[in-house]
C-alpha atoms as a PDB file:
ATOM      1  CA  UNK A   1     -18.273   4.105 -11.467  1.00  0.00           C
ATOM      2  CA  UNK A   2     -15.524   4.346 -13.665  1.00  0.00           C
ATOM      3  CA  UNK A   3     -12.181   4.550 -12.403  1.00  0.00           C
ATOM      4  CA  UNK A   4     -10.674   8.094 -12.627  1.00  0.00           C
ATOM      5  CA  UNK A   5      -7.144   9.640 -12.619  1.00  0.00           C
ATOM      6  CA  UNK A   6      -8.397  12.669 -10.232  1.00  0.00           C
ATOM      7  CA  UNK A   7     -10.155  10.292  -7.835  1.00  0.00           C
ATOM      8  CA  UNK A   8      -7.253   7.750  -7.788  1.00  0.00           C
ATOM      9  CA  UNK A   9      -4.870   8.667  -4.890  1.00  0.00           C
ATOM     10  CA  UNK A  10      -1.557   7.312  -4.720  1.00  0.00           C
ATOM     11  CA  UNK A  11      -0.328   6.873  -1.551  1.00  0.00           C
ATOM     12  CA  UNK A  12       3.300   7.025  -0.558  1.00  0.00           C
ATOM     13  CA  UNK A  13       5.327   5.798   2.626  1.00  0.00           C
ATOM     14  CA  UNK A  14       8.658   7.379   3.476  1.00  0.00           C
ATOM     15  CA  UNK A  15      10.787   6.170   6.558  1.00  0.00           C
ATOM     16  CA  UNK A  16      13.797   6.140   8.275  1.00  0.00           C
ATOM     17  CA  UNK A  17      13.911   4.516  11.180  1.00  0.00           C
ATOM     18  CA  UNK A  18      16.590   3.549  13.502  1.00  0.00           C
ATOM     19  CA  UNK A  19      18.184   0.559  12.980  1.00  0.00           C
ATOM     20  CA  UNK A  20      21.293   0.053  15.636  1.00  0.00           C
ATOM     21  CA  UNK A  21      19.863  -2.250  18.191  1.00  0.00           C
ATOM     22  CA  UNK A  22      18.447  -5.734  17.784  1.00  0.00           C
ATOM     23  CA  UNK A  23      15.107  -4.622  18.750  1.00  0.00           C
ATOM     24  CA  UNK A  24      15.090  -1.267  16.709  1.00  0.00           C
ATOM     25  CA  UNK A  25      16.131  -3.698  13.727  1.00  0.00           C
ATOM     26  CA  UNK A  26      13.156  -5.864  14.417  1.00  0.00           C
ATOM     27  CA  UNK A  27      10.624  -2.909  14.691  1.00  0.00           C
ATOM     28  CA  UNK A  28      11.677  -1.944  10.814  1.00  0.00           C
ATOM     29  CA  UNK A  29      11.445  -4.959   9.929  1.00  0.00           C
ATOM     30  CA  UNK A  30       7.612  -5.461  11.510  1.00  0.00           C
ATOM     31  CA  UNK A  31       6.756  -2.044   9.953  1.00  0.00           C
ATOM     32  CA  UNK A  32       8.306  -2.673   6.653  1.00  0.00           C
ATOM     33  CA  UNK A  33       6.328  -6.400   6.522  1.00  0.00           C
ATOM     34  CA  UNK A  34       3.222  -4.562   7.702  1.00  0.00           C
ATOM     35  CA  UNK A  35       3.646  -2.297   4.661  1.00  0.00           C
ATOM     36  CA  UNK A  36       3.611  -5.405   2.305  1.00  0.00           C
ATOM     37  CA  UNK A  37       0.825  -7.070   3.886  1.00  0.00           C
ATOM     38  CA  UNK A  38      -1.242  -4.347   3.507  1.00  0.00           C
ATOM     39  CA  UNK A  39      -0.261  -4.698  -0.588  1.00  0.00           C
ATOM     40  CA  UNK A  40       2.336  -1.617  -0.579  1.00  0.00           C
ATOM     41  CA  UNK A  41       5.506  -2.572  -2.905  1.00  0.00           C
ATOM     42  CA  UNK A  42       8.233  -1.311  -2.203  1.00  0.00           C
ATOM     43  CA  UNK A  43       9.699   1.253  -5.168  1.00  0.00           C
ATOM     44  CA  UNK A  44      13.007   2.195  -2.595  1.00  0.00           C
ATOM     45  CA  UNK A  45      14.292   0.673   0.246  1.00  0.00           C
ATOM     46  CA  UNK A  46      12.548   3.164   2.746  1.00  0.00           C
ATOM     47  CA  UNK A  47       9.953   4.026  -0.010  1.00  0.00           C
ATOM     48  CA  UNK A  48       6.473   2.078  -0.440  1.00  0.00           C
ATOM     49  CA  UNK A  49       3.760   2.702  -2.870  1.00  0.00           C
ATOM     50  CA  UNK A  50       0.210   1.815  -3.543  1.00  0.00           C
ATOM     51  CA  UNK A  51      -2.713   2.696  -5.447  1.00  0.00           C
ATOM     52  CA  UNK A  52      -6.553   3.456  -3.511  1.00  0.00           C
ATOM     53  CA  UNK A  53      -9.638   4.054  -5.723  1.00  0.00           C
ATOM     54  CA  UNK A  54     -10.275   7.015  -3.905  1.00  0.00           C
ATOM     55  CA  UNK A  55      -9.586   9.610  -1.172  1.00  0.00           C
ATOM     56  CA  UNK A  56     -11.476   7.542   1.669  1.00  0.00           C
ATOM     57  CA  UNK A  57      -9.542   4.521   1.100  1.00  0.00           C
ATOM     58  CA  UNK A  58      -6.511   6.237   1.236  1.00  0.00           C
ATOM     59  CA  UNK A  59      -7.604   7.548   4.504  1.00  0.00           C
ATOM     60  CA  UNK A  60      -8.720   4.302   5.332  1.00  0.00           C
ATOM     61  CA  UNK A  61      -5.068   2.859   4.481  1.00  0.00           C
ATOM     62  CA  UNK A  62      -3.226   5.915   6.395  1.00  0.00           C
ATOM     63  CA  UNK A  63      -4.899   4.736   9.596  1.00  0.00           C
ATOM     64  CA  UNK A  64      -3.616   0.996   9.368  1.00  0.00           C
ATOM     65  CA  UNK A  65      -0.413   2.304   8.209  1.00  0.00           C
ATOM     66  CA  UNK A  66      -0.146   4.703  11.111  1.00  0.00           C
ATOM     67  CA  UNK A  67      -1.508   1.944  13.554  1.00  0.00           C
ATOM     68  CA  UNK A  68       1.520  -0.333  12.386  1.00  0.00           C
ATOM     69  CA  UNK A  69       4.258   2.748  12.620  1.00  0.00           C
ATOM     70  CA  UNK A  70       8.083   1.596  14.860  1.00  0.00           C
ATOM     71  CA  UNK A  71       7.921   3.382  18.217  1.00  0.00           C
ATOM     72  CA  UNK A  72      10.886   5.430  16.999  1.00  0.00           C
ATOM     73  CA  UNK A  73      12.202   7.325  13.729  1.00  0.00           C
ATOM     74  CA  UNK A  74      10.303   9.220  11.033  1.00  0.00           C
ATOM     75  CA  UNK A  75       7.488   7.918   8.824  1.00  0.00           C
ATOM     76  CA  UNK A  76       5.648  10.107   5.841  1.00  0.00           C
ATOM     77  CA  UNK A  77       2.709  10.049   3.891  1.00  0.00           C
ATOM     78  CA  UNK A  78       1.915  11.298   0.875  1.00  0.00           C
ATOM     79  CA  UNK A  79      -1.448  11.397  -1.272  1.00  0.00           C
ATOM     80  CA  UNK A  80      -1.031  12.502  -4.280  1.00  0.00           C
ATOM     81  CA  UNK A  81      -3.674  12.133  -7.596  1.00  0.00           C
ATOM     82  CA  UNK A  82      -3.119   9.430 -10.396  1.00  0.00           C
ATOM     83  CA  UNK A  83      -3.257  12.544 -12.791  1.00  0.00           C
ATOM     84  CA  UNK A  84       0.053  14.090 -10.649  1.00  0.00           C
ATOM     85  CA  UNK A  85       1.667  10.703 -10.410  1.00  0.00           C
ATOM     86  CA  UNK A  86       1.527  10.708 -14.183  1.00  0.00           C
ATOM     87  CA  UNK A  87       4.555  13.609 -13.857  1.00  0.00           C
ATOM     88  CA  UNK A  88       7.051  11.465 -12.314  1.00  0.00           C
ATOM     89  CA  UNK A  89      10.089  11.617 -13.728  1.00  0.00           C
ATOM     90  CA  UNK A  90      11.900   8.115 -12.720  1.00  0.00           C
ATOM     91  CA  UNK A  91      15.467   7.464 -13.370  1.00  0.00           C
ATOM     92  CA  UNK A  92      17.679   4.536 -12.477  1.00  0.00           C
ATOM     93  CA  UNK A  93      20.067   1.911 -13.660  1.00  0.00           C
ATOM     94  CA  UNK A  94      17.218  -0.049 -14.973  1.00  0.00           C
ATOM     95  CA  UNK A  95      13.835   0.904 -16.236  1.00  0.00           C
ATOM     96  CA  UNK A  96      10.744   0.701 -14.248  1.00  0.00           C
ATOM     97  CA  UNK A  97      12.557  -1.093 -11.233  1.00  0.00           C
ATOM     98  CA  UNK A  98       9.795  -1.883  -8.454  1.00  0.00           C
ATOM     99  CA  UNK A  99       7.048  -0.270 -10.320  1.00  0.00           C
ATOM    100  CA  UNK A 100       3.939  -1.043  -8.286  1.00  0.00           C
ATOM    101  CA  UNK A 101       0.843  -2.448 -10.554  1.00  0.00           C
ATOM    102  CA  UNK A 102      -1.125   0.246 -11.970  1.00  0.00           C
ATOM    103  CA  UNK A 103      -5.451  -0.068 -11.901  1.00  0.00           C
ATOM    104  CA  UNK A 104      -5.925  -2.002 -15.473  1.00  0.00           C
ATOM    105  CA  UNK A 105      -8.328   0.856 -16.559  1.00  0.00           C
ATOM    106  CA  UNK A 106      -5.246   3.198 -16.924  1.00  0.00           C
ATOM    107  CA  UNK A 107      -2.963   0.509 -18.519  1.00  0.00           C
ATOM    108  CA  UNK A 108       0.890  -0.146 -17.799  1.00  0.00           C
ATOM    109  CA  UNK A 109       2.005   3.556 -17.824  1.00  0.00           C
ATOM    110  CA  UNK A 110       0.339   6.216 -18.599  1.00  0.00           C
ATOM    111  CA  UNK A 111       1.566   9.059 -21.432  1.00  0.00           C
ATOM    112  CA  UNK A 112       2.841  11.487 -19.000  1.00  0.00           C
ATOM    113  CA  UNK A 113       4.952   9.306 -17.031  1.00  0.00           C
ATOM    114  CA  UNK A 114       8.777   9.545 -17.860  1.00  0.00           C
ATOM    115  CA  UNK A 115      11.301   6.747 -17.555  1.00  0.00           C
ATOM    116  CA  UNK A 116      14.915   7.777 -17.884  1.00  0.00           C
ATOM    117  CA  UNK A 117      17.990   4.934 -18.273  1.00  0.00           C
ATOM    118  CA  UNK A 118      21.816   5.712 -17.135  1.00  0.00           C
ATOM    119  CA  UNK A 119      24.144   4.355 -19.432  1.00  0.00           C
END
């Protein structure tokens, strides 16, 4: 099956978690590792990204990510359609800083998405 921009599901993973103790500093650290190993890149420091080929994955990938939360602080996710992640509107001091590797079926960066430089 082809891949398509309504069945790919972007998932996102926002945190803040405390960081004033040695051991609190350790958890992020564990969580934020677990995030990479589990092929998120980070697009912000307390913002990861990646890509599933579909809505089970992404359920799949919300467990692990769930099962490797810190004990304390907040943690998000967000699913949200290749078609909607197409709206983005980025901005930053340089262009596409951190931008995770998109499926090779829907290229580099698709039309829709926005890139904006500050000079």
């Amino acid at each position: 099956m082809a891949l398509s921009g309504y069945r790919i599901v972007w998932v996102f993973v926002l945190f803040d978690l405390p960081v004033g103790t040695k051991k609190e500093r350790k958890a992020a650290t564990r969580f934020r590792h677990a995030l990479l190993d589990l092929g998120f890149a980070m697009t912000q420091f307390s913002v990861y990204l990646k890509f599933c080929a579909g809505k089970e994955q992404a359920e799949a990938l919300a467990r692990q990510v769930e099962g490797s939360m810190a004990p304390s602080g907040k943690v998000h996710l967000v699913q949200i359609t290749d078609k909607q992640y197409e709206n983005i509107v980025s901005g930053g001091l340089t262009p596409h800083c951190g931008e995770p590797h998109r499926p090779a079926k829907l290229g580099a960066e698709s039309p829709g998405e926005r890139h904006y430089d500050r000079h």
